[in-house]
PDB file of N, CA and C in Angstrom:
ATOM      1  N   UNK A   1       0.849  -1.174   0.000  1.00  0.00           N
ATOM      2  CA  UNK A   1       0.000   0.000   0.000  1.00  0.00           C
ATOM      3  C   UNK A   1       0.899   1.243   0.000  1.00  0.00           C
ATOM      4  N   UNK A   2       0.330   2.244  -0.610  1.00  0.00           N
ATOM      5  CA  UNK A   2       1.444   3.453  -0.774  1.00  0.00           C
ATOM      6  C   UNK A   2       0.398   4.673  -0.110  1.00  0.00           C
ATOM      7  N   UNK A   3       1.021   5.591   0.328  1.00  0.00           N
ATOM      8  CA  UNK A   3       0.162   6.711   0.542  1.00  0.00           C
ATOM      9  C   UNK A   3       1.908   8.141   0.510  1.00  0.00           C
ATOM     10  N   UNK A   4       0.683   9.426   0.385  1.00  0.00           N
ATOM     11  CA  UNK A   4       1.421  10.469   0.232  1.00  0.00           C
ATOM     12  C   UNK A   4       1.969  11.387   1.805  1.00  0.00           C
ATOM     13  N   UNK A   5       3.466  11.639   1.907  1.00  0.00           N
ATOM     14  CA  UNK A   5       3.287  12.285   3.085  1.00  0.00           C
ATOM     15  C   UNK A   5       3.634  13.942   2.989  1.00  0.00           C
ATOM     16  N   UNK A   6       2.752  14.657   2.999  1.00  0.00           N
ATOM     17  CA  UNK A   6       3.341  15.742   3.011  1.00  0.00           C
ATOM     18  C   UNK A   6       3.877  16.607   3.875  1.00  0.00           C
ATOM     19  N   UNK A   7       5.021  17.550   3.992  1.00  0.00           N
ATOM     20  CA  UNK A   7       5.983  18.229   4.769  1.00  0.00           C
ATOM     21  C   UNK A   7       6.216  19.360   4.203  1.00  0.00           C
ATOM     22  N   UNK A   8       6.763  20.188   5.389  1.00  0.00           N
ATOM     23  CA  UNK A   8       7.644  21.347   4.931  1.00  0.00           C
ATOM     24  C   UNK A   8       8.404  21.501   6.017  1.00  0.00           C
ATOM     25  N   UNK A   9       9.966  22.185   5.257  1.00  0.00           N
ATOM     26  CA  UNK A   9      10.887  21.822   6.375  1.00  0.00           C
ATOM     27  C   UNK A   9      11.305  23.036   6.030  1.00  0.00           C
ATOM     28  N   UNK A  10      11.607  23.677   7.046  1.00  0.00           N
ATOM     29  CA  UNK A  10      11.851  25.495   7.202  1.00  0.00           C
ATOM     30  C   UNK A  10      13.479  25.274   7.663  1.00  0.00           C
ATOM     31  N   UNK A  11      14.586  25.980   7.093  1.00  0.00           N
ATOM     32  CA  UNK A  11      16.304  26.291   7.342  1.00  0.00           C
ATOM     33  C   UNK A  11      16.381  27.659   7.213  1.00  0.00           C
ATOM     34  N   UNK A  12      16.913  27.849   9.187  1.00  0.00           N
ATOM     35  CA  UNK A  12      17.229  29.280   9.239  1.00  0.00           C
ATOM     36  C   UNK A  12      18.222  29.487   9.854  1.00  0.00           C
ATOM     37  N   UNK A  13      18.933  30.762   9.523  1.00  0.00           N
ATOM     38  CA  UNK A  13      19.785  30.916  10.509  1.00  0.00           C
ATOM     39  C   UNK A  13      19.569  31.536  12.027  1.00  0.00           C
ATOM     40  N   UNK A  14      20.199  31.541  13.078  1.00  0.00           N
ATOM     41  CA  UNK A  14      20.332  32.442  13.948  1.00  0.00           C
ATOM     42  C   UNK A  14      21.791  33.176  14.025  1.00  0.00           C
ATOM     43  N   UNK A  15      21.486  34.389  14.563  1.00  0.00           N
ATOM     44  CA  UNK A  15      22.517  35.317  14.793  1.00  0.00           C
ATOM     45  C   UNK A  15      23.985  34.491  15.525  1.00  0.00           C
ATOM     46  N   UNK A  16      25.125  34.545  14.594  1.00  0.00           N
ATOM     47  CA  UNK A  16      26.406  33.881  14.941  1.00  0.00           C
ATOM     48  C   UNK A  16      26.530  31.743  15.691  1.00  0.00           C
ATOM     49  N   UNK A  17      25.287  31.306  14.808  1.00  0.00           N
ATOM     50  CA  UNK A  17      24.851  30.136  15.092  1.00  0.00           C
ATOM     51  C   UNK A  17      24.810  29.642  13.780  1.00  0.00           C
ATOM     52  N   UNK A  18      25.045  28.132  13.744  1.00  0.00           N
ATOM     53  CA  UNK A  18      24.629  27.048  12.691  1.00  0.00           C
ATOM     54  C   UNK A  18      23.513  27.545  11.957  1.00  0.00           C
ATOM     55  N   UNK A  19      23.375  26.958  10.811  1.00  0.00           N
ATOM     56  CA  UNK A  19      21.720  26.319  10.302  1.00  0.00           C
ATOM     57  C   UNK A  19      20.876  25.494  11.208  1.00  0.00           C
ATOM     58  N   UNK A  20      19.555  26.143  11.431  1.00  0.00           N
ATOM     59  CA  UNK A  20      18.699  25.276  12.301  1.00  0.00           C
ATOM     60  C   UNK A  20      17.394  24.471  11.333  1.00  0.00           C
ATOM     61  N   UNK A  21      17.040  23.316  11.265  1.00  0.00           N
ATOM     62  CA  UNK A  21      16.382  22.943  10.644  1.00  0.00           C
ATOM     63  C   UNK A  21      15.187  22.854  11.732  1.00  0.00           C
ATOM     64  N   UNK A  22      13.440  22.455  10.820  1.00  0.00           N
ATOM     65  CA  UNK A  22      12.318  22.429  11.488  1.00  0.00           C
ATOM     66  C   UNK A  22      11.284  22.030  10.610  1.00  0.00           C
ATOM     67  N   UNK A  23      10.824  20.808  10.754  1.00  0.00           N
ATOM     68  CA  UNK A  23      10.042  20.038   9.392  1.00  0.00           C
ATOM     69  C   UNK A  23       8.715  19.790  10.609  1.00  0.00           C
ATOM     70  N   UNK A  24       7.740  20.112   9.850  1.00  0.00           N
ATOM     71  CA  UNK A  24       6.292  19.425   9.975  1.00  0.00           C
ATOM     72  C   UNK A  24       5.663  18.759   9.133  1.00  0.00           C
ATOM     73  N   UNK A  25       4.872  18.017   9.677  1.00  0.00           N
ATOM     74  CA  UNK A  25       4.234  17.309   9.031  1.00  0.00           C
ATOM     75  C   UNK A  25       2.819  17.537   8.454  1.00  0.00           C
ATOM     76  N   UNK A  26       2.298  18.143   7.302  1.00  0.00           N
ATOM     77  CA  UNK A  26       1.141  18.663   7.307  1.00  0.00           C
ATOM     78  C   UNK A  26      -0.245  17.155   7.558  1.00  0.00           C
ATOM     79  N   UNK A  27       0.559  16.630   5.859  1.00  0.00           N
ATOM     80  CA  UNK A  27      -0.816  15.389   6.078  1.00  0.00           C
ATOM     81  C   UNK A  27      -0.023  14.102   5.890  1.00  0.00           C
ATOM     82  N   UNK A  28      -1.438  12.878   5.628  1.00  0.00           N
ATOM     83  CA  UNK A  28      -0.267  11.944   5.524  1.00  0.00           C
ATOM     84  C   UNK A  28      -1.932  11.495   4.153  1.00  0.00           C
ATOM     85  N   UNK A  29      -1.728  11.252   2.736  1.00  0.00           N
ATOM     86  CA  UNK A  29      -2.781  11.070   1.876  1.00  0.00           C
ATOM     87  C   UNK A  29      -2.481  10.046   1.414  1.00  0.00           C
ATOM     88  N   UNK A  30      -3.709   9.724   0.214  1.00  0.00           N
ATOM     89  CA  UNK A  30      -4.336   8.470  -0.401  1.00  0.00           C
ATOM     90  C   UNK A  30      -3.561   8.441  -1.371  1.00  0.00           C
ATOM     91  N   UNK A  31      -3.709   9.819  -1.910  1.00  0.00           N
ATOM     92  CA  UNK A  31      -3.004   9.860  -3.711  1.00  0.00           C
ATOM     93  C   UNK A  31      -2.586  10.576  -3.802  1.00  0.00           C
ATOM     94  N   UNK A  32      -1.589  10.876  -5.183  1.00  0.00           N
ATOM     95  CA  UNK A  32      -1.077  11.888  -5.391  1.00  0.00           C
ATOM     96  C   UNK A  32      -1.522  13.293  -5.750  1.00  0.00           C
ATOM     97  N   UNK A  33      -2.983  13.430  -6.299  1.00  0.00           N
ATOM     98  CA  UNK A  33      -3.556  13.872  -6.331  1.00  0.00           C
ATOM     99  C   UNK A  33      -4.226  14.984  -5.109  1.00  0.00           C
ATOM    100  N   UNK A  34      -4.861  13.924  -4.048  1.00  0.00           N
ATOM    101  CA  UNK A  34      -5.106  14.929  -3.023  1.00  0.00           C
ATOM    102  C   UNK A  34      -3.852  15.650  -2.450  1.00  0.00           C
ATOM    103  N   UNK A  35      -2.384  15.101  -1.865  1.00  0.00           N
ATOM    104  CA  UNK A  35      -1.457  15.586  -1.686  1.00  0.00           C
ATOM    105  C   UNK A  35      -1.060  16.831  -2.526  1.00  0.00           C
ATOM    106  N   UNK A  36      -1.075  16.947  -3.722  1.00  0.00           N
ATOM    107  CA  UNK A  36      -1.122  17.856  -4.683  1.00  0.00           C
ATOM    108  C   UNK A  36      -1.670  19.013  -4.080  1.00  0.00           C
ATOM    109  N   UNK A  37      -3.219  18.544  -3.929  1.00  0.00           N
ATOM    110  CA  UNK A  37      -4.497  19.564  -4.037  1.00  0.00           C
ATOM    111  C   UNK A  37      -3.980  20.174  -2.454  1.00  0.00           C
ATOM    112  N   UNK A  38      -3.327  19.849  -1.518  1.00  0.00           N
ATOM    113  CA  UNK A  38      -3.597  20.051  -0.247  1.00  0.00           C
ATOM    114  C   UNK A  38      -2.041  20.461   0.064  1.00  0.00           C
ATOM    115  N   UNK A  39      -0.853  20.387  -0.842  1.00  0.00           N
ATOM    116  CA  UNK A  39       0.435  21.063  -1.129  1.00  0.00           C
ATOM    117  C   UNK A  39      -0.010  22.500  -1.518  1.00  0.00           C
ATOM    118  N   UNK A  40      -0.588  22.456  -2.592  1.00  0.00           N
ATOM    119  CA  UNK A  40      -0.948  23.629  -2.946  1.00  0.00           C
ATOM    120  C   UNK A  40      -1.735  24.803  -2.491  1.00  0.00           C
ATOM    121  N   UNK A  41      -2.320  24.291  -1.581  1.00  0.00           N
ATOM    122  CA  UNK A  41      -2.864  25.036  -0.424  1.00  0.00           C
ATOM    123  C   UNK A  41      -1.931  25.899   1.060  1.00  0.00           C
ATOM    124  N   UNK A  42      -0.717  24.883   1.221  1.00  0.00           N
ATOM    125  CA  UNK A  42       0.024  25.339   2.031  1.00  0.00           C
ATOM    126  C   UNK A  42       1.130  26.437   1.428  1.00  0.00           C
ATOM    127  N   UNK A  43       1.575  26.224  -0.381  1.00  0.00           N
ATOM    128  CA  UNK A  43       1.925  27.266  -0.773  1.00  0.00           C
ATOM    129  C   UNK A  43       1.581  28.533  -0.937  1.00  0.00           C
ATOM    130  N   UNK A  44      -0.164  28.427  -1.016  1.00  0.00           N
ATOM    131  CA  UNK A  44      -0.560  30.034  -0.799  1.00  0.00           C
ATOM    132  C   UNK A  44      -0.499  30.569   0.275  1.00  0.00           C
ATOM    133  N   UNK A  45      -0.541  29.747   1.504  1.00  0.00           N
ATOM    134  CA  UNK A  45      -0.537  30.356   2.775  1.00  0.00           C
ATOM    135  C   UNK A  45       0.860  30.211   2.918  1.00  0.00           C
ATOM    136  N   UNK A  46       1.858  29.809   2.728  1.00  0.00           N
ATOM    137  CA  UNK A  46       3.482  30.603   2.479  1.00  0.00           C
ATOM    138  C   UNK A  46       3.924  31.571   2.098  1.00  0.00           C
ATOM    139  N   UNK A  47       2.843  31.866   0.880  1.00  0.00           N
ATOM    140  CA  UNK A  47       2.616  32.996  -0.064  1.00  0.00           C
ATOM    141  C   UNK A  47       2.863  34.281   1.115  1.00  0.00           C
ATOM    142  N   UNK A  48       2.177  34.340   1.931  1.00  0.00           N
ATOM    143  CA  UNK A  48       1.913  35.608   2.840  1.00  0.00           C
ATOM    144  C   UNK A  48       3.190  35.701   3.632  1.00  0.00           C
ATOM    145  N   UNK A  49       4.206  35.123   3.582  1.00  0.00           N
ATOM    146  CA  UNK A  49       5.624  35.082   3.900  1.00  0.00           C
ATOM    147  C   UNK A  49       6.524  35.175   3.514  1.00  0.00           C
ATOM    148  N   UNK A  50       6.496  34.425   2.050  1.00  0.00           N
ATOM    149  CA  UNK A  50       7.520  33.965   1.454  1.00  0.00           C
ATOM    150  C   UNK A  50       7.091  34.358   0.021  1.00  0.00           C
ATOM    151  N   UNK A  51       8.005  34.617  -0.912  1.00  0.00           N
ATOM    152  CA  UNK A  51       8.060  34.698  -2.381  1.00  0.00           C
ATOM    153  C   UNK A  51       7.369  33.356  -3.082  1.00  0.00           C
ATOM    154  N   UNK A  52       6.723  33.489  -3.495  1.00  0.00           N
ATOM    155  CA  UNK A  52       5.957  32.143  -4.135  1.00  0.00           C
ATOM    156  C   UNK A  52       5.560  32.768  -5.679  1.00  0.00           C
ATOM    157  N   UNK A  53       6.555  32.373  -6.407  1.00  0.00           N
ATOM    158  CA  UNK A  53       6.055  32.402  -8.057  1.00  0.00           C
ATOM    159  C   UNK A  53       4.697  31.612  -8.377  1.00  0.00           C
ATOM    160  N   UNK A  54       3.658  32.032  -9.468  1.00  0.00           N
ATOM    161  CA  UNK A  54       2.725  30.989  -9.944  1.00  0.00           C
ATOM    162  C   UNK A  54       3.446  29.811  -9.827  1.00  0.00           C
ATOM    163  N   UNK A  55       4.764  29.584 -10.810  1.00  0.00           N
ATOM    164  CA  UNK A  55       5.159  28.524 -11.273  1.00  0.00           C
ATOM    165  C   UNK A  55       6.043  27.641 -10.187  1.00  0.00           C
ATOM    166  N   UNK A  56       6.167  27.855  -9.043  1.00  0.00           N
ATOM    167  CA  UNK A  56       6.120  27.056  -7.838  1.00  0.00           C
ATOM    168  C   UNK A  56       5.019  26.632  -7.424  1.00  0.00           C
ATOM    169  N   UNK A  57       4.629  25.079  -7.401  1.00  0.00           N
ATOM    170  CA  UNK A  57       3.382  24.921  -7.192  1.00  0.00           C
ATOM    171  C   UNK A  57       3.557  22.900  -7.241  1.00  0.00           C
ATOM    172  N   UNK A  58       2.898  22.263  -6.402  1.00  0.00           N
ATOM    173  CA  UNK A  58       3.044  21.393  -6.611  1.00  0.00           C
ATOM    174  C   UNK A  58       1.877  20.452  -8.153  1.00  0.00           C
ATOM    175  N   UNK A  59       2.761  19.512  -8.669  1.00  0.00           N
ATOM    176  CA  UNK A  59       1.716  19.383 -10.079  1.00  0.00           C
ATOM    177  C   UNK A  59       1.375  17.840  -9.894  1.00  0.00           C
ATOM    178  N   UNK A  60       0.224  17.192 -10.102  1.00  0.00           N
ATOM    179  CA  UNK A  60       1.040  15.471 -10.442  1.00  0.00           C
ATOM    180  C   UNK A  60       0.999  15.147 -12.099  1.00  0.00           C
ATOM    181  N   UNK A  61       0.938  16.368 -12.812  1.00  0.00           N
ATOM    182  CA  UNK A  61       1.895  15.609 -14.276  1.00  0.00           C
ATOM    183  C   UNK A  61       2.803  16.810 -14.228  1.00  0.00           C
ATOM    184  N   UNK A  62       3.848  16.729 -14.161  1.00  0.00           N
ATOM    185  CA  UNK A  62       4.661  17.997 -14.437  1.00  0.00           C
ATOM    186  C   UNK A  62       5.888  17.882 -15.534  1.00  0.00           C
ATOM    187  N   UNK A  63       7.201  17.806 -15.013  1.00  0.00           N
ATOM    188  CA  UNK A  63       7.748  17.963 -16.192  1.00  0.00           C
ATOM    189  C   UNK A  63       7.968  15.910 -16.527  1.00  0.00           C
ATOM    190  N   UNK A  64       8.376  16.114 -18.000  1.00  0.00           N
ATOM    191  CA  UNK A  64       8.079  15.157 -18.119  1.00  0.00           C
ATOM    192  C   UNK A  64       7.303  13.513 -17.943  1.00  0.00           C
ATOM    193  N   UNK A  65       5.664  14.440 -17.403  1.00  0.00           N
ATOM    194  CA  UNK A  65       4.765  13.397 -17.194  1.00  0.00           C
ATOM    195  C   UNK A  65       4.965  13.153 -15.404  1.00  0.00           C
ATOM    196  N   UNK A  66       6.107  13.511 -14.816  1.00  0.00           N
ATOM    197  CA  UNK A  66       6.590  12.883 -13.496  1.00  0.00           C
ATOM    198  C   UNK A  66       5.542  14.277 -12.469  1.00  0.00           C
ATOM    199  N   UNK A  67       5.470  13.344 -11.236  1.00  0.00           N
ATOM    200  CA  UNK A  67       4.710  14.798 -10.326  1.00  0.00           C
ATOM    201  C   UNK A  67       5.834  15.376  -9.845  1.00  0.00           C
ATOM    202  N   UNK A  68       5.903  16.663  -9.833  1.00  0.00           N
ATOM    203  CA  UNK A  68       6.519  17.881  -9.293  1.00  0.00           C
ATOM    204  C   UNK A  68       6.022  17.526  -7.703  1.00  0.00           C
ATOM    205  N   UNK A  69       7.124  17.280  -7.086  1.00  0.00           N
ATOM    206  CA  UNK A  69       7.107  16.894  -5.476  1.00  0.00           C
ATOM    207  C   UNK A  69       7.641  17.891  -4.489  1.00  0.00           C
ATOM    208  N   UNK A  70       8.646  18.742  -5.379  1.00  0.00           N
ATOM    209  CA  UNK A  70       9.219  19.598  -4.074  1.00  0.00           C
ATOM    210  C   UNK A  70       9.423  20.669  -4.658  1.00  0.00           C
ATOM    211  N   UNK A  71       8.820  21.953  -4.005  1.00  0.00           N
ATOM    212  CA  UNK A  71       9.269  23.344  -4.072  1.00  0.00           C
ATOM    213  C   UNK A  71       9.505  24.011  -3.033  1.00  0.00           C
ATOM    214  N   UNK A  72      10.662  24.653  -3.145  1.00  0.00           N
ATOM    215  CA  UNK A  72      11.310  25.947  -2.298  1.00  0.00           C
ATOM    216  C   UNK A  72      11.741  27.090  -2.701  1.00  0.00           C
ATOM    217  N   UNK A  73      11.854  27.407  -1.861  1.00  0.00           N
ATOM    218  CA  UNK A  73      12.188  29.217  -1.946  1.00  0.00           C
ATOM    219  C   UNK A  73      13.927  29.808  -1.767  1.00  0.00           C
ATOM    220  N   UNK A  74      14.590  28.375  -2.241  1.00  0.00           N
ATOM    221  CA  UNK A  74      16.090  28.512  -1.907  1.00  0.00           C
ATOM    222  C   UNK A  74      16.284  29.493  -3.235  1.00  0.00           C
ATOM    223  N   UNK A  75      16.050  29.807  -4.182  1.00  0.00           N
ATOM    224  CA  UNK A  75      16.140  30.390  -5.455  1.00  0.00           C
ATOM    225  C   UNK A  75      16.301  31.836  -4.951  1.00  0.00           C
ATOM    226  N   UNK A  76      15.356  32.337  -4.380  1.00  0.00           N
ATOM    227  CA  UNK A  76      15.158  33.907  -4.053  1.00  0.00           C
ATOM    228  C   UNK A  76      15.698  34.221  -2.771  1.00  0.00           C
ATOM    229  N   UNK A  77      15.858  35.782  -2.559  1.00  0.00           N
ATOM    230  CA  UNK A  77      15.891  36.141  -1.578  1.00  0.00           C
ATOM    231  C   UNK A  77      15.445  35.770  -0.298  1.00  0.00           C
ATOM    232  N   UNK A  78      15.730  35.372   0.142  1.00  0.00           N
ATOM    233  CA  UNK A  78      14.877  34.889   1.526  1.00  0.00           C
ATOM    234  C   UNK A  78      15.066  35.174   2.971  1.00  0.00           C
ATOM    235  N   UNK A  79      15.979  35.848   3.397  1.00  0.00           N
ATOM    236  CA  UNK A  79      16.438  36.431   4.977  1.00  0.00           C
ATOM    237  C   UNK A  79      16.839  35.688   5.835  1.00  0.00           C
ATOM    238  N   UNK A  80      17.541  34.515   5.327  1.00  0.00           N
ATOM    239  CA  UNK A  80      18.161  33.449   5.544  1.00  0.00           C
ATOM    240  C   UNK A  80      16.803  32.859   6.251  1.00  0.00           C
ATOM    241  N   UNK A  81      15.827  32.531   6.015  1.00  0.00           N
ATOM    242  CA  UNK A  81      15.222  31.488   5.750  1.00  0.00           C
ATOM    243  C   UNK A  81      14.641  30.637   4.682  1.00  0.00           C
ATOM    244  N   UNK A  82      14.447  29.387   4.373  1.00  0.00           N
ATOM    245  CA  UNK A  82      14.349  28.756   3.425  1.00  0.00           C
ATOM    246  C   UNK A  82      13.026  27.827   4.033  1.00  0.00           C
ATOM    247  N   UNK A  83      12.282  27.546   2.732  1.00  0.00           N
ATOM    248  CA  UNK A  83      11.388  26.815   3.202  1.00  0.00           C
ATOM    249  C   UNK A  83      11.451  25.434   2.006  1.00  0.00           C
ATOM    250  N   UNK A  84      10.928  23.972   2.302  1.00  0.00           N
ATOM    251  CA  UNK A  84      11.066  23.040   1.303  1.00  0.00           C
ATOM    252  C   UNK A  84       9.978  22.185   1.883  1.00  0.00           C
ATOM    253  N   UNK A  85       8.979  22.654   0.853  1.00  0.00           N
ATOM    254  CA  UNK A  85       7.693  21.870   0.822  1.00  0.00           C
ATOM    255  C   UNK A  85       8.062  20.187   0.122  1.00  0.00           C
ATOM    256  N   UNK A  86       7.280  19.378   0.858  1.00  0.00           N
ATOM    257  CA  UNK A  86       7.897  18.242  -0.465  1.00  0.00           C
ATOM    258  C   UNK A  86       6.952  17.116  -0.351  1.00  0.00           C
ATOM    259  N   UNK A  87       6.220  16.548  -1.117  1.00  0.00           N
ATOM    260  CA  UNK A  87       5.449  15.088  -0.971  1.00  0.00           C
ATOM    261  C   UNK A  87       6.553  14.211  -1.179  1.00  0.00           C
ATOM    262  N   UNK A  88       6.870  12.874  -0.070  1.00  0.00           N
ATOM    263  CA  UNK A  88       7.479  11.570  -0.009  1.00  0.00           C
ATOM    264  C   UNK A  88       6.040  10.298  -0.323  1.00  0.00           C
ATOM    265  N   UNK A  89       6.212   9.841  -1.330  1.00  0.00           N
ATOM    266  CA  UNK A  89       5.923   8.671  -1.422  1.00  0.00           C
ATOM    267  C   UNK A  89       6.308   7.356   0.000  1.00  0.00           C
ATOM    268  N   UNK A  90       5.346   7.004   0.494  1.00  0.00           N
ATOM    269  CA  UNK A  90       5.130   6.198   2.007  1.00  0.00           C
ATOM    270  C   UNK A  90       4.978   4.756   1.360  1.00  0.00           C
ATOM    271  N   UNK A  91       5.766   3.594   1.601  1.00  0.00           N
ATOM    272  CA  UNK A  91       5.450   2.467   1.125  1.00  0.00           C
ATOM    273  C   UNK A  91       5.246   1.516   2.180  1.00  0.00           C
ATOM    274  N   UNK A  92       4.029   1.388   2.136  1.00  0.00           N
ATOM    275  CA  UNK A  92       3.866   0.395   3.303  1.00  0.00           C
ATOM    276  C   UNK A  92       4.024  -1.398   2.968  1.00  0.00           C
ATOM    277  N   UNK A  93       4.269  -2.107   3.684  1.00  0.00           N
ATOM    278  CA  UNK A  93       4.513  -3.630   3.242  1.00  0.00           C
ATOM    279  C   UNK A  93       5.016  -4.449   4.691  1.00  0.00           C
ATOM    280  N   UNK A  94       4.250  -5.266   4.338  1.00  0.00           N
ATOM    281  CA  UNK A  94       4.300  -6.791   5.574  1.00  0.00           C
ATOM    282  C   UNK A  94       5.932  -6.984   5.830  1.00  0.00           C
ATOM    283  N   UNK A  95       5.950  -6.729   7.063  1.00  0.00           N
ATOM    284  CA  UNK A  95       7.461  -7.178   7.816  1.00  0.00           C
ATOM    285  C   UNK A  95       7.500  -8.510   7.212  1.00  0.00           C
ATOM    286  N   UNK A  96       7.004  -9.822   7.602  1.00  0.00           N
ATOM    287  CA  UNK A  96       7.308 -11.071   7.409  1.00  0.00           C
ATOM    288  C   UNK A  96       7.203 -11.178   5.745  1.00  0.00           C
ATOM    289  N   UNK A  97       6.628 -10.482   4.734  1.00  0.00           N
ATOM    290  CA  UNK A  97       7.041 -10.817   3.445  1.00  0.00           C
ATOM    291  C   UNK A  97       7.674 -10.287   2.843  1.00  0.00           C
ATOM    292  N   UNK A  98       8.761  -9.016   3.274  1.00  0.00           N
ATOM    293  CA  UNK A  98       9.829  -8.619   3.181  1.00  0.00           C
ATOM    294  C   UNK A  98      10.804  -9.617   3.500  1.00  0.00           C
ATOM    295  N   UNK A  99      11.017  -9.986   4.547  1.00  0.00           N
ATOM    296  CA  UNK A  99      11.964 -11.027   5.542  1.00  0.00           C
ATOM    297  C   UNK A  99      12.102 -12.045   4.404  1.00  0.00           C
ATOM    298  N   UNK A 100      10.776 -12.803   4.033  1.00  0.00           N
ATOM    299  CA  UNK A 100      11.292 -13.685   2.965  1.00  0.00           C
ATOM    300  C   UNK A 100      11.224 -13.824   1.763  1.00  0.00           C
ATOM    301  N   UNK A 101      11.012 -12.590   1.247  1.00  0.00           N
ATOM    302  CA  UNK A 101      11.707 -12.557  -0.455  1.00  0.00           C
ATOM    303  C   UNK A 101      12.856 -11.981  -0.182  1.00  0.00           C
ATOM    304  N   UNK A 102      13.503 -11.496   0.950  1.00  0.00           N
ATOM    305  CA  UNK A 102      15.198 -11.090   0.829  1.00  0.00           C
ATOM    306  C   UNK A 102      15.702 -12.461   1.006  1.00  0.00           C
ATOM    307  N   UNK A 103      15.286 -13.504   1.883  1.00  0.00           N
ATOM    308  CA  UNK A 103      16.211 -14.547   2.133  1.00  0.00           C
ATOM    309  C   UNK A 103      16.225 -15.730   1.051  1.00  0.00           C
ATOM    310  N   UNK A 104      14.759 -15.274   0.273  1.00  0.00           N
ATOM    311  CA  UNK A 104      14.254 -16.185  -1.284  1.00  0.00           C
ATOM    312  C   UNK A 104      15.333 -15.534  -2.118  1.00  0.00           C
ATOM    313  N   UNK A 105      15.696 -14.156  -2.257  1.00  0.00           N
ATOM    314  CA  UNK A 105      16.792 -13.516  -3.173  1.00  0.00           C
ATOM    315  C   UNK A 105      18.042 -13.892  -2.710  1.00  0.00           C
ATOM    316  N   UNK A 106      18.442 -14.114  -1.429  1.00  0.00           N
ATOM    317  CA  UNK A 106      19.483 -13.828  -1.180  1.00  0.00           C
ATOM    318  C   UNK A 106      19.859 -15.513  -1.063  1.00  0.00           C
ATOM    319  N   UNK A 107      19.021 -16.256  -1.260  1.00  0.00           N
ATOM    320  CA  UNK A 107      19.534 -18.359  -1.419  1.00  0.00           C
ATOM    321  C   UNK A 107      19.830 -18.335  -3.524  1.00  0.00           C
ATOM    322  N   UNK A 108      18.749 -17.651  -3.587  1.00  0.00           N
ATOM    323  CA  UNK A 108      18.926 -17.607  -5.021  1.00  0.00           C
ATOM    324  C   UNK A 108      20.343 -17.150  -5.768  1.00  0.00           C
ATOM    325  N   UNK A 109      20.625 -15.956  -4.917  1.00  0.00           N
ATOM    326  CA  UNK A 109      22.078 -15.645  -5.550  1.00  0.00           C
ATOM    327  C   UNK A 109      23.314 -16.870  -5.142  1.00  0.00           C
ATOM    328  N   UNK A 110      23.431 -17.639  -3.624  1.00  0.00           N
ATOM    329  CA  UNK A 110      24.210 -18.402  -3.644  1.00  0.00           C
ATOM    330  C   UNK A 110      23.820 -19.519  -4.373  1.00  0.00           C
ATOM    331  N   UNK A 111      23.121 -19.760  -5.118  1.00  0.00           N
ATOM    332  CA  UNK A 111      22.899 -20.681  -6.262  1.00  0.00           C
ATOM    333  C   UNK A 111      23.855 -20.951  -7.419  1.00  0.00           C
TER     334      UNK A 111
END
């Protein structure tokens, strides 16, 4: 079973300090589709913060047919903060039938 997880992970600086990182988790979806529809929602409300071109936007056909999964604002100006929206593909699968198609692959190769 697969589902969509969506995030955004904010990199800032502080005054004479490292990079601090800070990721949330918005949703966790069905398809790529709703993830899309519900990415694109958190970019307009970034919008009111952050530089957001039309053409930042999450797509699921984008370039070459593939979904457009991650946009940020590392491109522009930003006041040393950065933001990186991104859908991860979630693959879910049975512990015990993992366990034995690695040990079915892995008798097969000492064959």
């Amino acid at each position: 079973m697969e589902k969509q997880l969506l995030t955004v992970e904010f990199r800032y600086e502080r005054k004479s300090e490292d990079w601090h990182f800070e990721t949330i988790t918005i949703g966790i979806y069905d398809t790529i589709e709703e993830a899309v529809k519900e990415g694109n929602k958190i970019l307009e409300h970034l919008s009111y913060y952050f530089k957001v071109k039309p053409d930042d936007k999450f797509e699921v056909n984008g370039l070459f047919g593939n979904p457009t999964t991650l946009v940020t604002n590392c491109l522009y100006p930003t006041n040393h903060i950065e933001y990186f929206a991104k859908i991860t593909k979630l693959k879910f699968e049975n512990l015990q039938e993992v366990i034995n198609n690695i040990f079915n692959l892995s008798e097969k190769r000492m064959d």
